[in-house]
N, C-alpha and C. Protein backbone atom coordinates (compact mmCIF):
# COMPACT_ATOMS: atom_id res chain seq x y z
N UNK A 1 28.50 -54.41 -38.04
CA UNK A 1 27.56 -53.52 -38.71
C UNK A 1 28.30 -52.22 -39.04
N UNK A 2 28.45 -51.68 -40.34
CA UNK A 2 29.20 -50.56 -40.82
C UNK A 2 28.09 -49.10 -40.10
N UNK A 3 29.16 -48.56 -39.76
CA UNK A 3 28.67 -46.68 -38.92
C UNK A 3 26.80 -46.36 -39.57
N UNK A 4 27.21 -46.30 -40.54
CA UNK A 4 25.53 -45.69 -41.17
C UNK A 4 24.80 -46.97 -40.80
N UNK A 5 25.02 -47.78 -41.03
CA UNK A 5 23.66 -49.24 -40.56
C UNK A 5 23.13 -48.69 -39.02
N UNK A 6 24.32 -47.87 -38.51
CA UNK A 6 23.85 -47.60 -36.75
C UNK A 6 23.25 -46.37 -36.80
N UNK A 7 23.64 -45.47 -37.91
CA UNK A 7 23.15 -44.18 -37.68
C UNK A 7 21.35 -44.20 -38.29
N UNK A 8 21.18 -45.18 -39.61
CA UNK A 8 20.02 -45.01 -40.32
C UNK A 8 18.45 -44.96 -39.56
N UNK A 9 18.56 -45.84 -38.54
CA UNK A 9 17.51 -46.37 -38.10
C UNK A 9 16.78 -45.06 -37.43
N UNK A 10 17.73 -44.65 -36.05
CA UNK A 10 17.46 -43.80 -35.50
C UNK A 10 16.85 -42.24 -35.89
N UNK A 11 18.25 -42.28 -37.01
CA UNK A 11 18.08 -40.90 -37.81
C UNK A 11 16.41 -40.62 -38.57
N UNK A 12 16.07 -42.14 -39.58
CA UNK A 12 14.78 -42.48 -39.88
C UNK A 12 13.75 -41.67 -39.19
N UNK A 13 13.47 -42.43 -38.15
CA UNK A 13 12.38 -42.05 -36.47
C UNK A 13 12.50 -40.52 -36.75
N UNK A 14 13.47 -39.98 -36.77
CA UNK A 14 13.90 -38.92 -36.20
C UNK A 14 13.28 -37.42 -37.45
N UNK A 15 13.30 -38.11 -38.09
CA UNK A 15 12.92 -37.43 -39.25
C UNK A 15 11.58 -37.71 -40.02
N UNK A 16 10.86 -38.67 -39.46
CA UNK A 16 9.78 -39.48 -39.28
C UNK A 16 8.82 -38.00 -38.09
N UNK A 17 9.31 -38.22 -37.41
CA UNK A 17 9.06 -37.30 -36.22
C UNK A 17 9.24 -35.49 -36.30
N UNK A 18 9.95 -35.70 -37.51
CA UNK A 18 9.91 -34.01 -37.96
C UNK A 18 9.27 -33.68 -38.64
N UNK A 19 8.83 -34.60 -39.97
CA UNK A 19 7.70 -34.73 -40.58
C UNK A 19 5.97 -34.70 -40.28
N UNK A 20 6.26 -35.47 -39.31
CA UNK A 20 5.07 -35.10 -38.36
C UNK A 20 4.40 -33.46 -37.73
N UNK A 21 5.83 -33.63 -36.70
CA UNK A 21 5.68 -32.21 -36.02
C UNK A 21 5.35 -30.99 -37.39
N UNK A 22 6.51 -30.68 -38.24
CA UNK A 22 6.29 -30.30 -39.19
C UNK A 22 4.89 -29.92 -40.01
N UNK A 23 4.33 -30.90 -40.14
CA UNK A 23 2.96 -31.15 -40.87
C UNK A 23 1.84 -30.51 -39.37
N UNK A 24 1.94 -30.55 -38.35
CA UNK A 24 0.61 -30.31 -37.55
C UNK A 24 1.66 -28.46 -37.23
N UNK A 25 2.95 -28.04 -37.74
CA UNK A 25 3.15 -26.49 -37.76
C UNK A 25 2.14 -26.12 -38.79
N UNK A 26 2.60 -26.91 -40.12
CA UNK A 26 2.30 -26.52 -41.20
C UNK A 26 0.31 -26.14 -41.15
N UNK A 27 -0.51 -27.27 -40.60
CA UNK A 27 -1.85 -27.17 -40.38
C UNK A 27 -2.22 -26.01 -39.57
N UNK A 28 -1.11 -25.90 -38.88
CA UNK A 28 -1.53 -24.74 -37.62
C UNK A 28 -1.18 -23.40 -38.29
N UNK A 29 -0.85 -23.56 -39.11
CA UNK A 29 0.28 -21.76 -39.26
C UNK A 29 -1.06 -20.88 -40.02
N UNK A 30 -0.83 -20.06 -39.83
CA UNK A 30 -1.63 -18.81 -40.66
C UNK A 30 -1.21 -18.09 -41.73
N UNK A 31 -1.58 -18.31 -42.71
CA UNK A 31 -0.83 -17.05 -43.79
C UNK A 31 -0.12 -18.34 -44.58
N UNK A 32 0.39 -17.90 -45.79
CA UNK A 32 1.31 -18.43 -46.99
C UNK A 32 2.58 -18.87 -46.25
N UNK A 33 3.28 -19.77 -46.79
CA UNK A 33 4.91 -19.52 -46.59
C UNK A 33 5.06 -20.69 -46.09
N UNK A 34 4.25 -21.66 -45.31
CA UNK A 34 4.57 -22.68 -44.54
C UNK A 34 4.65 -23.90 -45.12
N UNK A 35 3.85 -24.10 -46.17
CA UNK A 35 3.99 -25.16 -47.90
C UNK A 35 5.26 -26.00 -47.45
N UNK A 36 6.70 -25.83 -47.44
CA UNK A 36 7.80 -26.38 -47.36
C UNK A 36 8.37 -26.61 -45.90
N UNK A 37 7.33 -26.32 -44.79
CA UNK A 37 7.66 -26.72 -43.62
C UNK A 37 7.81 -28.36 -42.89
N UNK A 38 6.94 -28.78 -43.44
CA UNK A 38 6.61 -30.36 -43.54
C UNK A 38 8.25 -31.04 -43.76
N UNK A 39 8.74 -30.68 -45.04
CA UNK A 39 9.93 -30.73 -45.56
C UNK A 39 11.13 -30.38 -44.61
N UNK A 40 11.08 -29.50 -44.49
CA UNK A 40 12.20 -28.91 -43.71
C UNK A 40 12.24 -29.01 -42.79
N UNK A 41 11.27 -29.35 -41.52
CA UNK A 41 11.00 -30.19 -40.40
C UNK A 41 11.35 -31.55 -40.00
N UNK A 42 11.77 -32.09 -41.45
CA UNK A 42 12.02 -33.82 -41.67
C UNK A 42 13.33 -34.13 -42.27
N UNK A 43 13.58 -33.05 -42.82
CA UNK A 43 14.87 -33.31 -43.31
C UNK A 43 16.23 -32.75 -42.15
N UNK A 44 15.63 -31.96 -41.39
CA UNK A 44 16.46 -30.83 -40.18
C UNK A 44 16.62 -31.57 -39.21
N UNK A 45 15.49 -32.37 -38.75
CA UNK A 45 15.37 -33.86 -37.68
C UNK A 45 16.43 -35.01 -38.22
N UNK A 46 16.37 -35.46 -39.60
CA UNK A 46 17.21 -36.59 -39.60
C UNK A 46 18.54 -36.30 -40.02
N UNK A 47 19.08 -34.73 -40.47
CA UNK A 47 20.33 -34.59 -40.45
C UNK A 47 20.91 -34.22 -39.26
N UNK A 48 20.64 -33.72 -38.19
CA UNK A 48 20.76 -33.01 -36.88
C UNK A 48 21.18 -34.51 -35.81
N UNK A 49 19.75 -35.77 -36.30
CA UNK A 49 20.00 -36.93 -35.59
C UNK A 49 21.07 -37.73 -35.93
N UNK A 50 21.42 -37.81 -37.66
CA UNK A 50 22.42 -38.57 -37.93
C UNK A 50 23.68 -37.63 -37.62
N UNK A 51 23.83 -36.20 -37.87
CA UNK A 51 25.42 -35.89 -37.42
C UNK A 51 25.47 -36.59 -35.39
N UNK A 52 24.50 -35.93 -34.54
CA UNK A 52 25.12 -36.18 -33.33
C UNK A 52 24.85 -37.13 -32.85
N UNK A 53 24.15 -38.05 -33.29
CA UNK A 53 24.59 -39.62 -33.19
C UNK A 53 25.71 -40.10 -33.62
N UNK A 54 25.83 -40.24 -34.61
CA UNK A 54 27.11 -40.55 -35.41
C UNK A 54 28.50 -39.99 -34.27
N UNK A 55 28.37 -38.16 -34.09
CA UNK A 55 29.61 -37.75 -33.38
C UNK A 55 29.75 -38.24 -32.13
N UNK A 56 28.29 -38.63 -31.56
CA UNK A 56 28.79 -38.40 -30.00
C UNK A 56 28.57 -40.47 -29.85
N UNK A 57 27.77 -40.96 -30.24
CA UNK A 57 27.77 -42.18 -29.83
C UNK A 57 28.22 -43.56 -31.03
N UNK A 58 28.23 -43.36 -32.37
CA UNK A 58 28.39 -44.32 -32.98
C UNK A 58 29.93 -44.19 -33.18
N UNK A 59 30.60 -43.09 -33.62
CA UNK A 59 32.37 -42.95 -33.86
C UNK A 59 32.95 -43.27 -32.78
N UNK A 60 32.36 -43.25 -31.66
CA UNK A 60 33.24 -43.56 -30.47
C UNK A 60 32.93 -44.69 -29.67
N UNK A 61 31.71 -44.93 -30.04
CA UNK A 61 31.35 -46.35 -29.55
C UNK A 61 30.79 -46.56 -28.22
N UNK A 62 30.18 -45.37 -27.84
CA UNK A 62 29.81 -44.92 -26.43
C UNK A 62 28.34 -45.13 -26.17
N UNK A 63 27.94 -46.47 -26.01
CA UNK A 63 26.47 -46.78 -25.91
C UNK A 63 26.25 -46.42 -24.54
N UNK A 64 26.39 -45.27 -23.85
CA UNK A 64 25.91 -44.90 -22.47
C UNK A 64 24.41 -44.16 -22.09
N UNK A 65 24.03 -44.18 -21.54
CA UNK A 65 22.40 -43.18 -21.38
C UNK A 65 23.50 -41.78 -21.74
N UNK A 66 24.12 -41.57 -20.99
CA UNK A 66 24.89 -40.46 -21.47
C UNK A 66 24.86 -39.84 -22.01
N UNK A 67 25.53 -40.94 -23.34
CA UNK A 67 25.83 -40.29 -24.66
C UNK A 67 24.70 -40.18 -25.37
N UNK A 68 23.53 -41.12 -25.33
CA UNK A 68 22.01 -41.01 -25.66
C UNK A 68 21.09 -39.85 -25.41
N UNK A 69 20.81 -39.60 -24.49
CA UNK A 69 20.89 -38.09 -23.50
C UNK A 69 21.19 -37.00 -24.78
N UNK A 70 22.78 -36.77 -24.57
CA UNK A 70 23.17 -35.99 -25.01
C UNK A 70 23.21 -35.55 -26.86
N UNK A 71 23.53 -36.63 -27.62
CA UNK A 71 22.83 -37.16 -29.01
C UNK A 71 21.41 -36.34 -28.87
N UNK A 72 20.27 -36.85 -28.15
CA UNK A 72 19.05 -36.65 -28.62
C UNK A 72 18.39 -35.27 -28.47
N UNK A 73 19.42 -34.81 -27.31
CA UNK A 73 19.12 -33.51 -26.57
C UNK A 73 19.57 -32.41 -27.62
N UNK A 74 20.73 -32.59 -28.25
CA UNK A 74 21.54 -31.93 -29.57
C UNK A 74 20.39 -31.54 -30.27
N UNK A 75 20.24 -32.78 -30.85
CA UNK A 75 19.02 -32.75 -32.35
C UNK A 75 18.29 -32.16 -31.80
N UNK A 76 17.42 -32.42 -30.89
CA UNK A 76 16.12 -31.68 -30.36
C UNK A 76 16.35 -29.60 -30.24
N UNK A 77 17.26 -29.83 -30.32
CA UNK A 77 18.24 -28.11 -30.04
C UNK A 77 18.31 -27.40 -31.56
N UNK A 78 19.15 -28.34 -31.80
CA UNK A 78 19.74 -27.92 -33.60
C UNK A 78 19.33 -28.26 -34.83
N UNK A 79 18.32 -29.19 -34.96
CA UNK A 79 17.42 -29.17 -35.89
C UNK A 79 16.35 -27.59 -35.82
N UNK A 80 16.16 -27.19 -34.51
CA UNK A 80 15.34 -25.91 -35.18
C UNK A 80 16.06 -25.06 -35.84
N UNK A 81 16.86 -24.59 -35.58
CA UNK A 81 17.85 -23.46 -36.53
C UNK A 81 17.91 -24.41 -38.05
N UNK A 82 18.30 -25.51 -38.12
CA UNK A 82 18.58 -25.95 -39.47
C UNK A 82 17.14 -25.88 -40.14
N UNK A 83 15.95 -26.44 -39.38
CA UNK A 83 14.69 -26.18 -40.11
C UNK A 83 14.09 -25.07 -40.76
N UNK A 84 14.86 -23.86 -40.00
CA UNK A 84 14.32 -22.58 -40.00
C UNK A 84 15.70 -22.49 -41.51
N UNK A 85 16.76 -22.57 -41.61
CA UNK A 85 17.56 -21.91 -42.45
C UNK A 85 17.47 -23.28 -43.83
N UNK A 86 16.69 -24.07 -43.48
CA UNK A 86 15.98 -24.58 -45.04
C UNK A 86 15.33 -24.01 -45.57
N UNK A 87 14.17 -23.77 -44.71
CA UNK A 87 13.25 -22.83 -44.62
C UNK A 87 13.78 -21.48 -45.60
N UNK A 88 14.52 -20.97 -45.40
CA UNK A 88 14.87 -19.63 -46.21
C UNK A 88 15.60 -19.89 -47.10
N UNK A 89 16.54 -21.48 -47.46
CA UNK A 89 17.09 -21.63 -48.52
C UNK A 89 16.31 -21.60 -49.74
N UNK A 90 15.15 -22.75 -49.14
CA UNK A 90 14.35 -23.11 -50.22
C UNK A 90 13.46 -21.82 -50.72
N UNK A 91 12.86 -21.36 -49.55
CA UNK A 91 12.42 -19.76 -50.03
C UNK A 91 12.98 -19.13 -51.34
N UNK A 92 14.36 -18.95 -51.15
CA UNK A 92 15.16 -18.22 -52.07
C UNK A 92 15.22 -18.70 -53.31
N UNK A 93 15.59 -20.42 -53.20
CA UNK A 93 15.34 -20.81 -54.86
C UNK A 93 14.18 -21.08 -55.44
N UNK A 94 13.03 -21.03 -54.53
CA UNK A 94 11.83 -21.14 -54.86
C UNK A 94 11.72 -19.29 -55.59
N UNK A 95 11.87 -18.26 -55.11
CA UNK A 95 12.21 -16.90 -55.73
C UNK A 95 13.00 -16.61 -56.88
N UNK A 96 13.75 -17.35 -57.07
CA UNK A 96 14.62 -16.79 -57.95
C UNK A 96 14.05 -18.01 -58.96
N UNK A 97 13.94 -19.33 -58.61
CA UNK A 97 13.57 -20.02 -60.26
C UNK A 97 12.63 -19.94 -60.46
N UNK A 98 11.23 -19.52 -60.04
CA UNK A 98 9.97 -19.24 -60.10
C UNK A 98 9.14 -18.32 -59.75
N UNK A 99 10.29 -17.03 -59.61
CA UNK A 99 9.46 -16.14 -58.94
C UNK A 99 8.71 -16.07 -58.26
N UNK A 100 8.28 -16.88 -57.43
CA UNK A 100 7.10 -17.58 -56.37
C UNK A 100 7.74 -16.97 -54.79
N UNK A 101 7.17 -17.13 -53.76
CA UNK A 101 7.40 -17.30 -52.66
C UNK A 101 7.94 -15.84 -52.04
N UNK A 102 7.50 -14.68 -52.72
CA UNK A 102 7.78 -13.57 -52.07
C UNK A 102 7.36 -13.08 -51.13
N UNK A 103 7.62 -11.99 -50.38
CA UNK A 103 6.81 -11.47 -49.38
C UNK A 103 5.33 -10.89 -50.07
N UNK A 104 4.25 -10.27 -48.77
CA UNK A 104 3.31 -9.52 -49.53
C UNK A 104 3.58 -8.41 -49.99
N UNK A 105 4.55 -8.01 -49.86
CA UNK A 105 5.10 -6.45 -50.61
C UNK A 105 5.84 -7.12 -51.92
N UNK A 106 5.48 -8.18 -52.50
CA UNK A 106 6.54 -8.73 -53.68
C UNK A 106 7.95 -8.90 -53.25
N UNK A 107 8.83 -8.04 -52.18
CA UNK A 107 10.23 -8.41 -51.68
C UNK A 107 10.71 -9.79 -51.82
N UNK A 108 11.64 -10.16 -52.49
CA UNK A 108 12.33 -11.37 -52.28
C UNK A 108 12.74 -11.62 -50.62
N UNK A 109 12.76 -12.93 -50.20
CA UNK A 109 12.86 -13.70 -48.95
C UNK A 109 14.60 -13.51 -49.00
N UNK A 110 14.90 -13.15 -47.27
CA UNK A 110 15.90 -12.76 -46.94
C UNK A 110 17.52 -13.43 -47.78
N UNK A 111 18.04 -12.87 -48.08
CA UNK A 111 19.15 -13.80 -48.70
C UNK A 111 20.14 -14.99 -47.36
N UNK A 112 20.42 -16.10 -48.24
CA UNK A 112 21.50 -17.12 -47.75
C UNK A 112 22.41 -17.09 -46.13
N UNK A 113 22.67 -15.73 -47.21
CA UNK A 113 24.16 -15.94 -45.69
C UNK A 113 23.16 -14.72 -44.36
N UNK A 114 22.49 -13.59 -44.88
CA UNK A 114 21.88 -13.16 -43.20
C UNK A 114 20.69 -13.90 -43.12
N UNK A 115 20.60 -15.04 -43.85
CA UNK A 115 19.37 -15.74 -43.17
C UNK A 115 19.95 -16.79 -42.07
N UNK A 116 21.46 -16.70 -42.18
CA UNK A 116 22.10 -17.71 -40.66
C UNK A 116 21.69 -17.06 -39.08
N UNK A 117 21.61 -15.71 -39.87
CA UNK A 117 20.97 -15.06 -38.48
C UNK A 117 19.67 -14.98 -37.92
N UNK A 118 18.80 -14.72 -39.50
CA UNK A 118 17.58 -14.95 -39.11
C UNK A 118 16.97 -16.25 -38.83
N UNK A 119 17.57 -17.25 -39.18
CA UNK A 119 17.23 -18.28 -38.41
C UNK A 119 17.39 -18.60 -37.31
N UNK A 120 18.09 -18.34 -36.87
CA UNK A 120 18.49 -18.27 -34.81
C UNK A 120 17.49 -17.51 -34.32
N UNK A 121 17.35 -16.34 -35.11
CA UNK A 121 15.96 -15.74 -34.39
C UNK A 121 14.87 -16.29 -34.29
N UNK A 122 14.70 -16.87 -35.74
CA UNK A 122 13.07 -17.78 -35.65
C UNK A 122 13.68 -18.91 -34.97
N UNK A 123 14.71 -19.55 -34.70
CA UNK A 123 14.86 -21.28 -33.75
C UNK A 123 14.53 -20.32 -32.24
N UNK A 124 15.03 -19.28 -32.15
CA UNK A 124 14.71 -18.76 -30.59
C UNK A 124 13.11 -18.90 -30.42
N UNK A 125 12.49 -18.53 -31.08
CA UNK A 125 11.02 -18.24 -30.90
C UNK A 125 10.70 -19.27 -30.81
N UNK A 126 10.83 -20.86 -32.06
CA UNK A 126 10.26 -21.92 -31.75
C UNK A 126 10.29 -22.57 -31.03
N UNK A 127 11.71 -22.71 -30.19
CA UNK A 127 12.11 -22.97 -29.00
C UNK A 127 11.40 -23.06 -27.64
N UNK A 128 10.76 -21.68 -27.59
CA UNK A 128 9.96 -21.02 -26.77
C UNK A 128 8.72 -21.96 -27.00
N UNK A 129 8.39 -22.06 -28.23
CA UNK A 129 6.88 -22.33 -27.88
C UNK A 129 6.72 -23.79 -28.40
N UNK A 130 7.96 -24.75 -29.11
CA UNK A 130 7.74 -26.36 -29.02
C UNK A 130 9.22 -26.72 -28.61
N UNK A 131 10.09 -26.02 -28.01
CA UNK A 131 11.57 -26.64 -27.73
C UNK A 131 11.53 -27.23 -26.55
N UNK A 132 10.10 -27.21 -25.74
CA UNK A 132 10.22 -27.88 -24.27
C UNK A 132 9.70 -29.39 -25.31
N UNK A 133 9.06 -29.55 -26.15
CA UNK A 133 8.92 -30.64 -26.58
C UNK A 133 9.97 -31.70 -27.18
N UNK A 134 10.21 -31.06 -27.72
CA UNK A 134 11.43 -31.76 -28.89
C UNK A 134 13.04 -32.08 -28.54
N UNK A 135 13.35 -31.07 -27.06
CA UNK A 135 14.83 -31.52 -26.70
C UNK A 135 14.39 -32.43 -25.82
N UNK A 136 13.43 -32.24 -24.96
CA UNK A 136 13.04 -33.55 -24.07
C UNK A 136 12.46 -35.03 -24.57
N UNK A 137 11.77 -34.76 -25.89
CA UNK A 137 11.59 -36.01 -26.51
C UNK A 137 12.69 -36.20 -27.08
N UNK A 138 13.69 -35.34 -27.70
CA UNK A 138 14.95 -36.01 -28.17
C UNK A 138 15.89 -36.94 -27.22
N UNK A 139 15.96 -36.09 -26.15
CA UNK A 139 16.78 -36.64 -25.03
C UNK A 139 15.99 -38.25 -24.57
N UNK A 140 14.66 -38.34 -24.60
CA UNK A 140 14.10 -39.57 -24.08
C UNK A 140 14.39 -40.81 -25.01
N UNK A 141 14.04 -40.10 -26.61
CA UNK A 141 14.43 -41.03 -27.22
C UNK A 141 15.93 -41.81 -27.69
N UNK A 142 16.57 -41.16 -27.44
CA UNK A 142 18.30 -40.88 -27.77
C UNK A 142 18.55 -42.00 -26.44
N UNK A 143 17.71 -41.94 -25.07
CA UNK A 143 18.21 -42.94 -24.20
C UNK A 143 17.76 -43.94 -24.08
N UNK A 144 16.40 -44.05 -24.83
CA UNK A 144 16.13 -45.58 -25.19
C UNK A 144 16.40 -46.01 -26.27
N UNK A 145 17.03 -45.32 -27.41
CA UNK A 145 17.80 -46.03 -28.01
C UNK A 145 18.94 -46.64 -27.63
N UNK A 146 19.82 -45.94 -27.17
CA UNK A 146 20.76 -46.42 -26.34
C UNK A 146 20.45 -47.55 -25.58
N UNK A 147 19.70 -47.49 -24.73
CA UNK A 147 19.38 -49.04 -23.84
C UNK A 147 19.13 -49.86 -24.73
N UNK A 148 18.50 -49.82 -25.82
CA UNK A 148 17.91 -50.64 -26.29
C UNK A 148 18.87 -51.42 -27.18
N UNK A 149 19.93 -50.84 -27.54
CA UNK A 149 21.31 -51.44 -28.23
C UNK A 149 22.49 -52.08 -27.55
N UNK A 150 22.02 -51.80 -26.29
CA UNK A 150 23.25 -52.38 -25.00
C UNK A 150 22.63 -53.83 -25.15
């Protein structure tokens, strides 16, 4: 089975599962701005799952709880920062090709490169209040995948 046939499945779920989470932020949130959360919740999950799957268990061939563990525990970590700095990508080209998506003072949404920062700030916060969810369901699921391929 070629590397991506091993990475797709999981990654799928995984982004399946960001989509989700995503969509019940998006229902919950207050105020404008959250429209592209759904999105960026699903796309942050299955790139986060396919890089540290791929690095830590499919390139090396390390079907251990271990490496499952550690894979799922990643994503569950580093998909929030990537969700959050979609989040402000898309902001921005949503601003600039449509003038849309400004603050309530009309301000354009933080630019590209200090939004690497402001996204760590907002992954800190989400962390806090769904990261007990998502590294521990990452980590659970990451080790039954793993078993489940041994």
């Amino acid at each position: 089975m070629t590397e991506w046939r091993k990475v797709l499945p999981i990654s799928l779920l995984a982004g399946l599962c960001g989509l989700i989470g995503g969509s019940w932020v998006w229902w919950l949130a207050s105020g404008a701005g959250y429209e592209l959360f759904p999105a960026a919740a699903a796309l942050a999950a299955w790139g986060t799952t396919a890089f540290f799957w791929w690095l830590i268990v499919v390139r090396r061939n390390n079907y251990t709880l271990k490496a499952g563990l550690l894979a799922g525990g990643l994503s569950g970590l580093v998909s929030h920062w990537l969700c959050w700095y979609l989040l402000i990508v898309g902001a921005n080209g949503c601003y600039w090709l449509t003038g849309g998506c400004a603050s309530s003072l009309g301000e354009p949404p933080i630019d590209p490169l200090n939004g690497v920062w402001g996204a760590l700030a907002f992954s800190l916060l989400s962390l806090l209040f769904v990261g007990w969810v998502t590294v521990p369901l990452g980590m659970l699921v990451g080790a039954a995948w793993v078993w489940r391929q041994r």
